[in-house]
Protein backbone atom coordinates (compact mmCIF):
# COMPACT_ATOMS: atom_id res chain seq x y z
CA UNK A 1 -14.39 -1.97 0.68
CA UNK A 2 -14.91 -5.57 0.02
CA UNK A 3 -12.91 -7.59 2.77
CA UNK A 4 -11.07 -4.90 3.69
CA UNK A 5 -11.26 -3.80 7.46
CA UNK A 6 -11.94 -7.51 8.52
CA UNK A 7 -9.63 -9.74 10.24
CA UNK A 8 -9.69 -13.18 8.58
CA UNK A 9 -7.53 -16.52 8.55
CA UNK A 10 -5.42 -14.56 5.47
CA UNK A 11 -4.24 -12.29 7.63
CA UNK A 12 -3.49 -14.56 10.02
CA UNK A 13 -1.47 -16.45 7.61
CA UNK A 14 0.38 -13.26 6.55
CA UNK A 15 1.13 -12.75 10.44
CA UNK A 16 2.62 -16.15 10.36
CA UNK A 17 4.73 -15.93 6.98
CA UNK A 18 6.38 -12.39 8.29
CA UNK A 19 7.14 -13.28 11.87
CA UNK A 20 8.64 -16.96 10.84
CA UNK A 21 10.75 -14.82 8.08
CA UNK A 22 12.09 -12.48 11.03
CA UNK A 23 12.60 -14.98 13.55
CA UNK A 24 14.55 -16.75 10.83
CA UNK A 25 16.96 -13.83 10.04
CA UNK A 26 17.27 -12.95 14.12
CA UNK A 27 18.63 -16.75 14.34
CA UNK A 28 20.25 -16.34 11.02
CA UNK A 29 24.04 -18.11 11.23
CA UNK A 30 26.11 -18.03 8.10
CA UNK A 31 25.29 -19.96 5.12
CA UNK A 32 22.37 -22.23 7.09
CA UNK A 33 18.89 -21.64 5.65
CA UNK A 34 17.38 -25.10 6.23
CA UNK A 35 15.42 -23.93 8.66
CA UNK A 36 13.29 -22.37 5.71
CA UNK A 37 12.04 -26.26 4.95
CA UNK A 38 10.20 -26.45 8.60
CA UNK A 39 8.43 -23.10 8.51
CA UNK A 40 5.41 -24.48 6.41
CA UNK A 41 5.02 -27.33 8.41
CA UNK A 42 5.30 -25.02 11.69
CA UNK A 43 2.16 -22.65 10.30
CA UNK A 44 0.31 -25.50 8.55
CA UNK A 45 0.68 -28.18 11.14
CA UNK A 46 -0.71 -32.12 11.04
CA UNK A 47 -2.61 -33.82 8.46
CA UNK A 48 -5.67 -32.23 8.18
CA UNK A 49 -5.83 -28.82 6.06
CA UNK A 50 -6.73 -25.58 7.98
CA UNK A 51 -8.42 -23.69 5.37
CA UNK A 52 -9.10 -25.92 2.56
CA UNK A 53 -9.05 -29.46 1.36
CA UNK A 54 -5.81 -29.87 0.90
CA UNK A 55 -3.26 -29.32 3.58
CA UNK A 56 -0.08 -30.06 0.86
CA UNK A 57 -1.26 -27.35 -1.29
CA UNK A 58 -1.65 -25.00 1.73
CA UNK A 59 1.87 -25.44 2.47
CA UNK A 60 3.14 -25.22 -1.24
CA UNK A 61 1.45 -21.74 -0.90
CA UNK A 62 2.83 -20.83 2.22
CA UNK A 63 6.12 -21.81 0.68
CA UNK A 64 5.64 -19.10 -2.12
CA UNK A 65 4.64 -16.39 0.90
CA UNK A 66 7.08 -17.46 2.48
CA UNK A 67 9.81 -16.62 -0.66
CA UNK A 68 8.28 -13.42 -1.85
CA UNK A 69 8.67 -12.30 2.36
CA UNK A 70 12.28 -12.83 2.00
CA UNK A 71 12.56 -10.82 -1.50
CA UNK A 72 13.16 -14.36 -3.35
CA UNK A 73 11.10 -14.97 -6.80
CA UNK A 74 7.92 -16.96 -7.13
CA UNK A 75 8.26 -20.35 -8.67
CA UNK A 76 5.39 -21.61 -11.14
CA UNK A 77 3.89 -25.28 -9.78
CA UNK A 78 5.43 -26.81 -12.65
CA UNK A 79 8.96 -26.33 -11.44
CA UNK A 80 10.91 -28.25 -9.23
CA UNK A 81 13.74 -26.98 -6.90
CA UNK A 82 13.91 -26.64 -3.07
CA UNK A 83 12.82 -23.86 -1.19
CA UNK A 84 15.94 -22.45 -0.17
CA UNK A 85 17.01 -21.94 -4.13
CA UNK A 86 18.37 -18.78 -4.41
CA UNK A 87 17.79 -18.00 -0.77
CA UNK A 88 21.70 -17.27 -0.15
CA UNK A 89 21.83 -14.48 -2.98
CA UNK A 90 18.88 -12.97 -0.99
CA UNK A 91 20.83 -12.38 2.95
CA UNK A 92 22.82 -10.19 2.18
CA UNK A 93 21.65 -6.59 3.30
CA UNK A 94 22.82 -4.67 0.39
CA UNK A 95 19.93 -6.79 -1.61
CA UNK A 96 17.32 -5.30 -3.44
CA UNK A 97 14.07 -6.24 -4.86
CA UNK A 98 13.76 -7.97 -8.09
CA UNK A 99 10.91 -6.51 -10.05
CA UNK A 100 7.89 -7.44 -10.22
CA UNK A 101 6.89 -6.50 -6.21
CA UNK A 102 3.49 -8.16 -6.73
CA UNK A 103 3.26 -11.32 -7.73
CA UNK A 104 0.40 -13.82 -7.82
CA UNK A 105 0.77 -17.23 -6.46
CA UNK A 106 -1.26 -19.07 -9.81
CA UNK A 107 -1.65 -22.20 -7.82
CA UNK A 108 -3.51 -20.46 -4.79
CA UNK A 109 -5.50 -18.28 -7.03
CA UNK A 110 -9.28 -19.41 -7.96
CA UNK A 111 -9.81 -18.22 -11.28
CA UNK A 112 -12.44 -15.88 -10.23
CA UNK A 113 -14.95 -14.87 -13.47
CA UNK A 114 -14.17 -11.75 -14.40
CA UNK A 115 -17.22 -9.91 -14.78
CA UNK A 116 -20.09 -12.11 -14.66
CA UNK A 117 -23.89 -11.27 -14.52
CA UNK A 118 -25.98 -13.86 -13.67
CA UNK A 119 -29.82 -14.67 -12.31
CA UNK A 120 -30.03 -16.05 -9.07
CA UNK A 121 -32.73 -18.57 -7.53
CA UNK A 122 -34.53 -15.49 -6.35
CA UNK A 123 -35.79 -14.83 -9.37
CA UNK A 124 -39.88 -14.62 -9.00
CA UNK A 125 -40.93 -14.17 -12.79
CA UNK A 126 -42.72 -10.64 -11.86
CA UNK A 127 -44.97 -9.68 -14.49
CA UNK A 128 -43.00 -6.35 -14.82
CA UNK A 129 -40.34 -7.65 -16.45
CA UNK A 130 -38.03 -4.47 -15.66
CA UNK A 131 -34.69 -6.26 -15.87
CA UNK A 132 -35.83 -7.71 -19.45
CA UNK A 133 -37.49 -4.03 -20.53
CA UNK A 134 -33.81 -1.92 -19.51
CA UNK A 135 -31.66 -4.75 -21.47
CA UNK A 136 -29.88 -2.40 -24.28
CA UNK A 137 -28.71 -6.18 -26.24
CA UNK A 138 -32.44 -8.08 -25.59
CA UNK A 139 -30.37 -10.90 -24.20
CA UNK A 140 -33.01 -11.38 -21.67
CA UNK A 141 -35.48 -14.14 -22.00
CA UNK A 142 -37.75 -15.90 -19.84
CA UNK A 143 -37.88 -19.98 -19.18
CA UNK A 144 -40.20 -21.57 -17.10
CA UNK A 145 -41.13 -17.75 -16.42
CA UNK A 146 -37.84 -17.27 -14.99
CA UNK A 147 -35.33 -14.62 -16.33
CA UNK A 148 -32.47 -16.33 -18.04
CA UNK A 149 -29.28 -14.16 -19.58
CA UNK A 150 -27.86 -15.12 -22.76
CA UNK A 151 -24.22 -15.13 -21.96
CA UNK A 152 -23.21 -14.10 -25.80
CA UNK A 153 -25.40 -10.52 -26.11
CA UNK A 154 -24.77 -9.34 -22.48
CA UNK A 155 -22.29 -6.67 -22.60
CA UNK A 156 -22.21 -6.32 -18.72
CA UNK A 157 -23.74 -2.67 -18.25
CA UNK A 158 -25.10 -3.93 -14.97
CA UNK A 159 -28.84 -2.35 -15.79
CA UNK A 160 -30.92 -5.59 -14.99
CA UNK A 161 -29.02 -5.59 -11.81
CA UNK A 162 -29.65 -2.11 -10.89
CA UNK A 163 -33.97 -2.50 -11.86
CA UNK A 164 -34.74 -5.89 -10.26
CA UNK A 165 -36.69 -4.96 -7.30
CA UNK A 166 -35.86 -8.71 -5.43
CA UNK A 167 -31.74 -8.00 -6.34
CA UNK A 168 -32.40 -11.51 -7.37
CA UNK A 169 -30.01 -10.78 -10.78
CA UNK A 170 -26.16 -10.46 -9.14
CA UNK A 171 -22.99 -9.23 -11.22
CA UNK A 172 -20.00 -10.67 -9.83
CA UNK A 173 -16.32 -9.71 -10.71
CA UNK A 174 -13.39 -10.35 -10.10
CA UNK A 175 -11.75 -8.81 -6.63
CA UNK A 176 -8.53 -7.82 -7.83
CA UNK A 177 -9.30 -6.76 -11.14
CA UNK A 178 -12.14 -4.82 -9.67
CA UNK A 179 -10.10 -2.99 -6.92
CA UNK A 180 -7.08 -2.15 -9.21
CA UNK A 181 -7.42 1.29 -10.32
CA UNK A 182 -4.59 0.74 -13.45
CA UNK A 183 -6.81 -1.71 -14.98
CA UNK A 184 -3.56 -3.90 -15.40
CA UNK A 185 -5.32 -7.47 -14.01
CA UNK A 186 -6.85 -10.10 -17.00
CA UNK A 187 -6.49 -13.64 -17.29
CA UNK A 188 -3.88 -16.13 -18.68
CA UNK A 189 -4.83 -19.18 -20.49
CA UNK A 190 -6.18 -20.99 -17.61
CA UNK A 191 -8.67 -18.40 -16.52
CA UNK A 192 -6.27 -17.53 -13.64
CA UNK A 193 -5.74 -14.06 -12.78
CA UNK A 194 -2.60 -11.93 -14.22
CA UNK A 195 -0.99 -9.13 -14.13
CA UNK A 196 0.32 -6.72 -16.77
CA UNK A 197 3.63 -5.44 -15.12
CA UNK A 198 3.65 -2.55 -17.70
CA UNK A 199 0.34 -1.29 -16.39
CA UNK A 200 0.83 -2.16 -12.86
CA UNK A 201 2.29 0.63 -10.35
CA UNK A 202 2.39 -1.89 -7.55
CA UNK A 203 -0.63 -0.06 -5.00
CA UNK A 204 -0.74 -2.98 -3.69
CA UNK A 205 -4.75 -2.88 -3.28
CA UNK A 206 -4.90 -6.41 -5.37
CA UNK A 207 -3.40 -8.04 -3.00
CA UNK A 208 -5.80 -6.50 0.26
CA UNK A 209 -8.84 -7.04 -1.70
CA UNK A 210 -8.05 -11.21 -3.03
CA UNK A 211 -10.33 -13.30 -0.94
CA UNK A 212 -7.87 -16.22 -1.29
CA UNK A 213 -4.86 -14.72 -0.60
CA UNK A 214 -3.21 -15.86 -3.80
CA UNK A 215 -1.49 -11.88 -4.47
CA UNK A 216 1.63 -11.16 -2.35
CA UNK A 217 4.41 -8.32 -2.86
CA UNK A 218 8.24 -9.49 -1.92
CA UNK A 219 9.26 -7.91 1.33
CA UNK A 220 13.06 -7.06 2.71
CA UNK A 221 12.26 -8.28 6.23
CA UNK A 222 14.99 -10.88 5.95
CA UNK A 223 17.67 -8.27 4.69
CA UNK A 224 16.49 -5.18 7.50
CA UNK A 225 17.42 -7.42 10.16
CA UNK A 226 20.69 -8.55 8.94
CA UNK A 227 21.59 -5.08 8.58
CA UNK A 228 20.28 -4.24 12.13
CA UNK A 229 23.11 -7.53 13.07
CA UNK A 230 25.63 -6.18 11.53
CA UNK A 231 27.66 -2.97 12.84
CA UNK A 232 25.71 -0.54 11.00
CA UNK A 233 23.31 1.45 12.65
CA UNK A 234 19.69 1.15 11.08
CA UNK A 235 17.31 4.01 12.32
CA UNK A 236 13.86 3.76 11.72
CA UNK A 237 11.78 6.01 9.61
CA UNK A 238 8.20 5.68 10.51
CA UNK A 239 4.98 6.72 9.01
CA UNK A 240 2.80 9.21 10.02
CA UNK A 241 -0.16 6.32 9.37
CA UNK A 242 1.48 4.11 12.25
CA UNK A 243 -0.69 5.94 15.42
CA UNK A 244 -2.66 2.68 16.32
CA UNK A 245 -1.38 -0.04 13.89
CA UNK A 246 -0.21 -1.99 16.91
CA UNK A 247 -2.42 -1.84 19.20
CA UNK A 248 -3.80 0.76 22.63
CA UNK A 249 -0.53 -0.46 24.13
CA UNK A 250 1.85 0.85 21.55
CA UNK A 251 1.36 4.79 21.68
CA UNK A 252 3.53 6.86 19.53
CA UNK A 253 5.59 7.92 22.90
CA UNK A 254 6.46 4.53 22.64
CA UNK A 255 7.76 4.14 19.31
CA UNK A 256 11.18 4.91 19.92
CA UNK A 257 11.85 2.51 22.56
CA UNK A 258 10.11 -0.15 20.58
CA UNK A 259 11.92 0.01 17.42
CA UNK A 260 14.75 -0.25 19.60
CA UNK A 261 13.41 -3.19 20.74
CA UNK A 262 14.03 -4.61 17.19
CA UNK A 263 17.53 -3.26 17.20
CA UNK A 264 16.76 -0.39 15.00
CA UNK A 265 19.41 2.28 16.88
CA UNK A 266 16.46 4.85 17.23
CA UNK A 267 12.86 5.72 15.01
CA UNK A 268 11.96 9.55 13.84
CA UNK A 269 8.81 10.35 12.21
CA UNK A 270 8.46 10.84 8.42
CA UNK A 271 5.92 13.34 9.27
CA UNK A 272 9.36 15.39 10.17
CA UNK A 273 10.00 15.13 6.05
CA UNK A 274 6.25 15.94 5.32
CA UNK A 275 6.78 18.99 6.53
CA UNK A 276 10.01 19.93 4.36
CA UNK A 277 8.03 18.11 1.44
CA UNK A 278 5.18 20.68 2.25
CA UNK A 279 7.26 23.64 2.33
CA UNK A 280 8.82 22.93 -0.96
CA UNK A 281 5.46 22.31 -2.59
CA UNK A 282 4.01 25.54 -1.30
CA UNK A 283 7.26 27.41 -2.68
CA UNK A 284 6.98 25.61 -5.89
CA UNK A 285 3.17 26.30 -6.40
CA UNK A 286 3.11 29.84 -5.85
CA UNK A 287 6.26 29.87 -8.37
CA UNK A 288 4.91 28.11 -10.80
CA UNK A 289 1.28 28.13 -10.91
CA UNK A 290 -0.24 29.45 -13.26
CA UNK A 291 2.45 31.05 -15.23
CA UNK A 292 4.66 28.04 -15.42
CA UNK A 293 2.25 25.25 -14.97
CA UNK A 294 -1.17 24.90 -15.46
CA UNK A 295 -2.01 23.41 -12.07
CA UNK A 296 0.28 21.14 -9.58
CA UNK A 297 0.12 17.78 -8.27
CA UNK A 298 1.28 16.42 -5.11
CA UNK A 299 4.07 14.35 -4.93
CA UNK A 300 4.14 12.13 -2.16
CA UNK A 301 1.93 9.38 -3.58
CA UNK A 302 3.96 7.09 -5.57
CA UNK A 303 1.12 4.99 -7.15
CA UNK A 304 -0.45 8.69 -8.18
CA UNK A 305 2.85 9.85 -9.39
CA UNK A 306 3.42 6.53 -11.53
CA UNK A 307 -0.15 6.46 -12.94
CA UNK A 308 0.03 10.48 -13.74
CA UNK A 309 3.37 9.48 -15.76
CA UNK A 310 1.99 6.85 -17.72
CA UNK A 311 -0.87 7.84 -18.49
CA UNK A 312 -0.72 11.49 -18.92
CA UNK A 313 2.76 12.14 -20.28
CA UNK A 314 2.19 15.46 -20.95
CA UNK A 315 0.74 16.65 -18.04
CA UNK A 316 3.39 14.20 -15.86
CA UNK A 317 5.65 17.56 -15.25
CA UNK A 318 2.55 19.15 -13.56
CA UNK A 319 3.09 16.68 -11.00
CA UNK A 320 5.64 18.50 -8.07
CA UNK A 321 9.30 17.60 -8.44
CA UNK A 322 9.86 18.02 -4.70
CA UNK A 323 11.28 14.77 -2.67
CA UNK A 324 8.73 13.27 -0.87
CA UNK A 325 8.39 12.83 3.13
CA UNK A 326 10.40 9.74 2.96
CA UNK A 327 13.00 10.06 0.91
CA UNK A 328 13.46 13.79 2.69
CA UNK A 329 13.13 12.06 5.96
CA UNK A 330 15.94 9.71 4.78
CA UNK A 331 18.28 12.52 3.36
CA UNK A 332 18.04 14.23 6.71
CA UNK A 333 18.79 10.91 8.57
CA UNK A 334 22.10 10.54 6.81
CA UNK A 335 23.31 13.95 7.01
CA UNK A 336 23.19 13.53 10.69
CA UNK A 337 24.26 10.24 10.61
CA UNK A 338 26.48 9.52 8.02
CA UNK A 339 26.52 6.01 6.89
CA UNK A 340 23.68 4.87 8.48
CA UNK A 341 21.00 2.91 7.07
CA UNK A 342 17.37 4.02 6.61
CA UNK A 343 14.44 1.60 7.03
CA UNK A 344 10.83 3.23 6.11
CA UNK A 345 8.63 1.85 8.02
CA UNK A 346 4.79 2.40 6.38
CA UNK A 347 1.64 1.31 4.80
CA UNK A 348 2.41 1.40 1.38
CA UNK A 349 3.45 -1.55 -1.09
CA UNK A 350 4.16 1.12 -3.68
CA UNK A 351 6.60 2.64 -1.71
CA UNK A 352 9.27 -0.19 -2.28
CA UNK A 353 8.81 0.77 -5.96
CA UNK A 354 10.07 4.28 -5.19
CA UNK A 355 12.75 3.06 -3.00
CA UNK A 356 13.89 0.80 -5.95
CA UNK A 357 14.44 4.26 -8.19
CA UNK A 358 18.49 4.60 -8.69
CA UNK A 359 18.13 8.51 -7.69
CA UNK A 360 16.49 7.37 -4.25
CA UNK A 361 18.56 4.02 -3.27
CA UNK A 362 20.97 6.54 -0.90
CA UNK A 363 18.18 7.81 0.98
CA UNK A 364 16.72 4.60 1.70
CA UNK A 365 17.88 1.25 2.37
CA UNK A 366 14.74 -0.94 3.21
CA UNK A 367 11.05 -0.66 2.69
CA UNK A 368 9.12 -2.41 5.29
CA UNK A 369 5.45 -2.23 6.09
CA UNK A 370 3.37 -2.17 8.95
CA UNK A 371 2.54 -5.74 8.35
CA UNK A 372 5.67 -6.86 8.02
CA UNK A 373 6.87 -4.62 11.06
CA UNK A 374 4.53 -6.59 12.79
CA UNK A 375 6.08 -9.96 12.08
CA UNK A 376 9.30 -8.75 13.35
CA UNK A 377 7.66 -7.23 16.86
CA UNK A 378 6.00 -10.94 16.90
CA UNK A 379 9.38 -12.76 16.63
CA UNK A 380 11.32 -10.36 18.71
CA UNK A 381 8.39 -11.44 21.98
CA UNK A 382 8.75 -7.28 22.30
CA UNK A 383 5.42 -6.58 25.20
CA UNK A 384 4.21 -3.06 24.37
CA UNK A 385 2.86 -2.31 27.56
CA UNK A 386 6.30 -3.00 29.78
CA UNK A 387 8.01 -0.07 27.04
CA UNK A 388 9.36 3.02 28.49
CA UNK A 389 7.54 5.80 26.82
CA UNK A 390 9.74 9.33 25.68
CA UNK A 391 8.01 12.71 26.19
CA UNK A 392 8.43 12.60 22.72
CA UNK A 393 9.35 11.57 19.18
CA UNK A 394 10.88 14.60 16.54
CA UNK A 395 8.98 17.47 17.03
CA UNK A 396 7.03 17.02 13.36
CA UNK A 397 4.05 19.73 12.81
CA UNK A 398 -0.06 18.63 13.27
CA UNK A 399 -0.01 18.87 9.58
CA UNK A 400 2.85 16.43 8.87
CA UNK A 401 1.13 13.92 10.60
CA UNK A 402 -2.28 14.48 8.80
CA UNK A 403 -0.22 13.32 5.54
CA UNK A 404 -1.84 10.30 5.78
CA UNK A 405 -4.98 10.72 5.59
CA UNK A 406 -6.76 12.06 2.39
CA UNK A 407 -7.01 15.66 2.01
CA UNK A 408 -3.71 16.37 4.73
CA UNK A 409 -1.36 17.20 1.84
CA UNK A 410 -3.49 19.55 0.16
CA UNK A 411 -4.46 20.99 3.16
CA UNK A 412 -1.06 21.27 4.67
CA UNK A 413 0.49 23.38 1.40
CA UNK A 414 -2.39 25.58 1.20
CA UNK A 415 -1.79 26.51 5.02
CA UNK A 416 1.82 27.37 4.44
CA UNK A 417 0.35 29.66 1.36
CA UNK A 418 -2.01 31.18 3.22
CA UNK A 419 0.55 32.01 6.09
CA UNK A 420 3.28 33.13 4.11
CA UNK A 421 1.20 34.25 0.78
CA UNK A 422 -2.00 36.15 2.36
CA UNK A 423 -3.41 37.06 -0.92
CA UNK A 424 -2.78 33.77 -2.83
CA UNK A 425 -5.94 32.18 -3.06
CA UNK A 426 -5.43 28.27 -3.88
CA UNK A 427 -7.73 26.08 -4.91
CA UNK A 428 -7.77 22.27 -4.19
CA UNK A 429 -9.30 19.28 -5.83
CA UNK A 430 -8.44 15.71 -4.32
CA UNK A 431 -8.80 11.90 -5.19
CA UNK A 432 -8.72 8.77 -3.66
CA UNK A 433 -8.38 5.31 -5.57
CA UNK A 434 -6.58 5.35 -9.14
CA UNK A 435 -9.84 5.05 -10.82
CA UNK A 436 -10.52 8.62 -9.26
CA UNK A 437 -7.18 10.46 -9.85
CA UNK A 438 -7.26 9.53 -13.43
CA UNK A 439 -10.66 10.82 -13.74
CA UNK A 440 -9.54 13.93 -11.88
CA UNK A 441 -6.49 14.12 -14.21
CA UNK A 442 -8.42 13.89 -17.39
CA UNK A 443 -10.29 17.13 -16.29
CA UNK A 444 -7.29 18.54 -15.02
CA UNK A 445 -6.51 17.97 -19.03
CA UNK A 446 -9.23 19.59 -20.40
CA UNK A 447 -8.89 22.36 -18.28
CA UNK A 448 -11.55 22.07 -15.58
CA UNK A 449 -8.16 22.59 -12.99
CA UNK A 450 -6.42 25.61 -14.44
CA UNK A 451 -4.91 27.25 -11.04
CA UNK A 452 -5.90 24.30 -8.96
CA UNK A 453 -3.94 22.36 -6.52
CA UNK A 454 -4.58 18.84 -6.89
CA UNK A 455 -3.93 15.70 -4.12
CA UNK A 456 -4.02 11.97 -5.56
CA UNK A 457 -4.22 9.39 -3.30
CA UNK A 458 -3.77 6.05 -4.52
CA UNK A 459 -5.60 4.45 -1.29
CA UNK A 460 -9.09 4.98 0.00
CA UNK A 461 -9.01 7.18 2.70
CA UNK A 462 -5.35 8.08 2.11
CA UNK A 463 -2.29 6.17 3.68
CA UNK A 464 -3.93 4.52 5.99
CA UNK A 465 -5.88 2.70 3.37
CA UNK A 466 -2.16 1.48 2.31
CA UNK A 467 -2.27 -2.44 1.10
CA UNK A 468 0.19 -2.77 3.97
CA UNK A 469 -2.00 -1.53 7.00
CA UNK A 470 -3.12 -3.69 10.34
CA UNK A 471 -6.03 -1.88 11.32
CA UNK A 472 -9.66 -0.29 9.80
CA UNK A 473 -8.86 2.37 7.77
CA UNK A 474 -11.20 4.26 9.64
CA UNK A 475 -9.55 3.40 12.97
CA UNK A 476 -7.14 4.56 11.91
CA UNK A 477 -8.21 7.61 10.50
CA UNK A 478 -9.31 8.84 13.63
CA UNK A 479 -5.91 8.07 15.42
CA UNK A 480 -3.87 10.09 13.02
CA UNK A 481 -6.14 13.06 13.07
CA UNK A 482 -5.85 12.28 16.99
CA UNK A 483 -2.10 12.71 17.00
CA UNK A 484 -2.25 15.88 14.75
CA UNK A 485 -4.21 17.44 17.37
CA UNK A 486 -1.48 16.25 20.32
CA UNK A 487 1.46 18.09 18.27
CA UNK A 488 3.36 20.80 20.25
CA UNK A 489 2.65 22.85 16.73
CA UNK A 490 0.01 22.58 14.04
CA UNK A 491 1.94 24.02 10.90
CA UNK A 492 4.58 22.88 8.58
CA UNK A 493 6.01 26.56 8.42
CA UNK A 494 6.46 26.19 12.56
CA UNK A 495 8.98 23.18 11.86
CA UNK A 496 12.37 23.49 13.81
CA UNK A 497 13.55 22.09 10.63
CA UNK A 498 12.67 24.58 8.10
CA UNK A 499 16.35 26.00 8.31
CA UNK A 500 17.95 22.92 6.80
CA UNK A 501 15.72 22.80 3.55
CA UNK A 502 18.02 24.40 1.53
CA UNK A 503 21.29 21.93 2.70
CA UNK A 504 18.80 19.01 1.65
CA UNK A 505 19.35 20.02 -2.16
């Protein structure tokens, strides 16, 4: 889990960066962006550095958050331009992001090793010997009676590590590279961390797990609330991973009045769209599996669906072709409302690549996470507790809401199977973390899942492990498993909405 789970000065400088971005589109006039030169100065005040040595090069960093919040490119330290360059191609609401989504600030990252294993201080010189007897390369060898690694014959396997009974031999690597499950981080020529955009599928778990902060993904905060200005009404698509993101005083019978708060002209929950999503997956399994297909994946996942694609191109069409809960959520929004706007509102950085797809642009306008929704609640002043609550939000099924955590999708299809398809047995394997779905893949290759229902989840613990979260993902866990219980129905095949599946097409 690393750092995750732990409130530290990055997020508070995240908090910052957001809320100063949404405060700054609220007061937006046309054609003035100076105010973009004060912010750094307004989170990194005075003379004397907050969290290093160096209060100028907290600032330049904060600058570079501060861009990649309002959807704006990342400049290298080597160039030199104001902050506000480009910044007036970026207002306008019809904007959207420039790839790459995550980016890493080079000047704020530390050039972490990248896998390094090394004898600490601890070392006593046992007689035993054990990490020097396991070594598979003998690059072991002992000075002063002290265990010293020769740098050139270790191969990393980690074996020392495991067998020294002080844990006096540590293997350190690097964070991001470590937590990203494409294997898409190295180094560029200055030992500074980088990231192969081919590989990358934008999971966003890089930038959670960097202990400095340097990783950041480019946000639409600034272009959400321009749209909510203008004359268009913006509804709010939220996640079923949002129970508890904010806080006791911000149940979900408050959601609606607090999105309106933001001038979003009313919020429904996506968990309405994982329901459709779960009755077209259900349909299409039982159609297709085995006689089509040799097993299904779920769909809902982007960073699964991407990493399935590109590295298993021939088993990418066993991965369901049904819309997922947001872009379904979305499609229903604007057949109700036609020409509205759609803003998902969720944990996931990977998300705003789906959004970005040509097919999906229609359905949905903005991609904001809970993070980021969170700046905009701080700049707006909006006090939870003095919100009205409603009775309730759209009537989505206990199952819908259990999307987000692992095993809910899974678990939700094979309920509407066993309702509607008595004899159908299904069988269900699931992953969390990249690392985990690939392995789960390459058996589903071999074989091993022949008939099988399988659930990737690029996050640990599901959705609300999403790089965009606010709270412990096992907080959080417990308050969407929580709400499923407090649904007025448990299934997706109970959904009100079940009738307008086939007008979603």
């Amino acid at each position: 889990m690393g750092i995750r789970g732990i409130h530290t000065s990055i997020n508070d400088i995240r908090k910052s960066v957001f809320t100063e971005v949404a405060r700054l589109s609220y007061n937006y006039e046309e054609g003035d962006l100076s105010e973009m030169e004060r912010i750094p100065y307004r989170i990194v005040p005075g003379e004397i550095s907050l969290y290093n040595d160096n209060v100028f090069l907290e600032r330049a960093i904060v600058r570079e958050r501060m861009r990649l919040a309002m959807g704006l490119n990342f400049r290298s330290a080597s160039e030199h331009a104001p902050v506000t360059q480009g910044a007036q191609e970026c207002v306008k609401p019809e904007k959207y992001y420039q790839p790459p989504l995550i980016n890493i600030i080079k000047f704020a990252c530390h050039a972490c090793p990248e896998n390094l294993v090394t004898v600490t201080d601890h070392c006593q010189g046992c007689l035993a010997h054990p990490c020097s007897e396991v070594c598979p390369r003998d690059a072991i060898s002992f000075v002063h009676g002290k265990s010293v690694i020769d740098e050139d014959k270790c191969i990393k396997c980690g074996k020392c590590v495991s067998v020294c009974p002080y844990h006096a031999i540590i293997q350190q690597k690097r964070p991001c590279a470590e937590s990203c499950g494409m294997h898409a981080i190295g180094s560029d020529e200055y030992g500074r961390a980088d990231i192969d955009q081919e590989r990358c599928v934008s999971c966003g778990m890089c930038l959670a797990n960097c202990p400095f902060g340097a990783i950041a993904d480019k946000a639409q905060i600034f272009q959400c609330i321009q749209a909510i200005k203008s004359d268009t009404p913006v509804y709010a698509a939220i996640a079923p991973a949002i129970v508890g993101q904010f806080g006791a005083d911000l149940p979900l019978d408050k959601m609606r009045s607090a999105f309106k708060a933001l001038g979003f002209e009313d919020a429904v929950e996506v968990a309405i769209g994982a329901d459709l999503c779960t009755l077209q997956e259900a349909e299409d399994f039982v159609n297709e599996v085995p006689e089509k297909l040799p097993f299904m994946g779920t769909s809902c996942c982007p960073a699964w669906s991407v990493m399935a694609k590109k590295d298993f191109p021939e088993q990418a069409g066993c991965i369901s072709m049904a819309l997922t809960p947001m872009v379904l959520t979305g499609r229903l929004l604007k057949k109700e409302h036609p020409g509205c706007k759609v803003a998902f509102i969720g944990p996931c950085a990977a998300k705003k690549l789906e959004a970005m797809r040509t097919s999906i642009r229609t359905e949905i306008d903005f991609v904001l996470t809970f993070e980021e929704t969170m700046g905009m609640f701080e700049a707006k002043e909006v006090e939870f507790a003095a919100l009205e609550p409603h009775n309730t939000m759209h009537g989505a099924s206990g199952d819908g809401r259990a999307f987000a955590v692992g095993g809910g999708v899974a678990g939700a299809v094979a309920n509407v199977i066993k309702e509607k398809y008595p004899d159908r047995e299904v069988r269900i394997e699931r992953a969390e973390g990249l690392d985990a779905c690939r392995k789960m893949l390459a058996l589903a290759k071999a074989g091993k899942y022949n008939g099988y229902l399988l659930e990737g989840m690029a996050c640990p613990g599901g959705c609300v492990g999403g790089a965009g979260t606010v709270m412990p993902i096992d907080s959080s866990k417990r308050a969407v498993l929580q709400n499923q219980k407090e649904s007025s129905h448990d299934h997706a095949y109970e959904s009100t909405y079940e009738m307008i599946l086939p007008d979603l097409e």
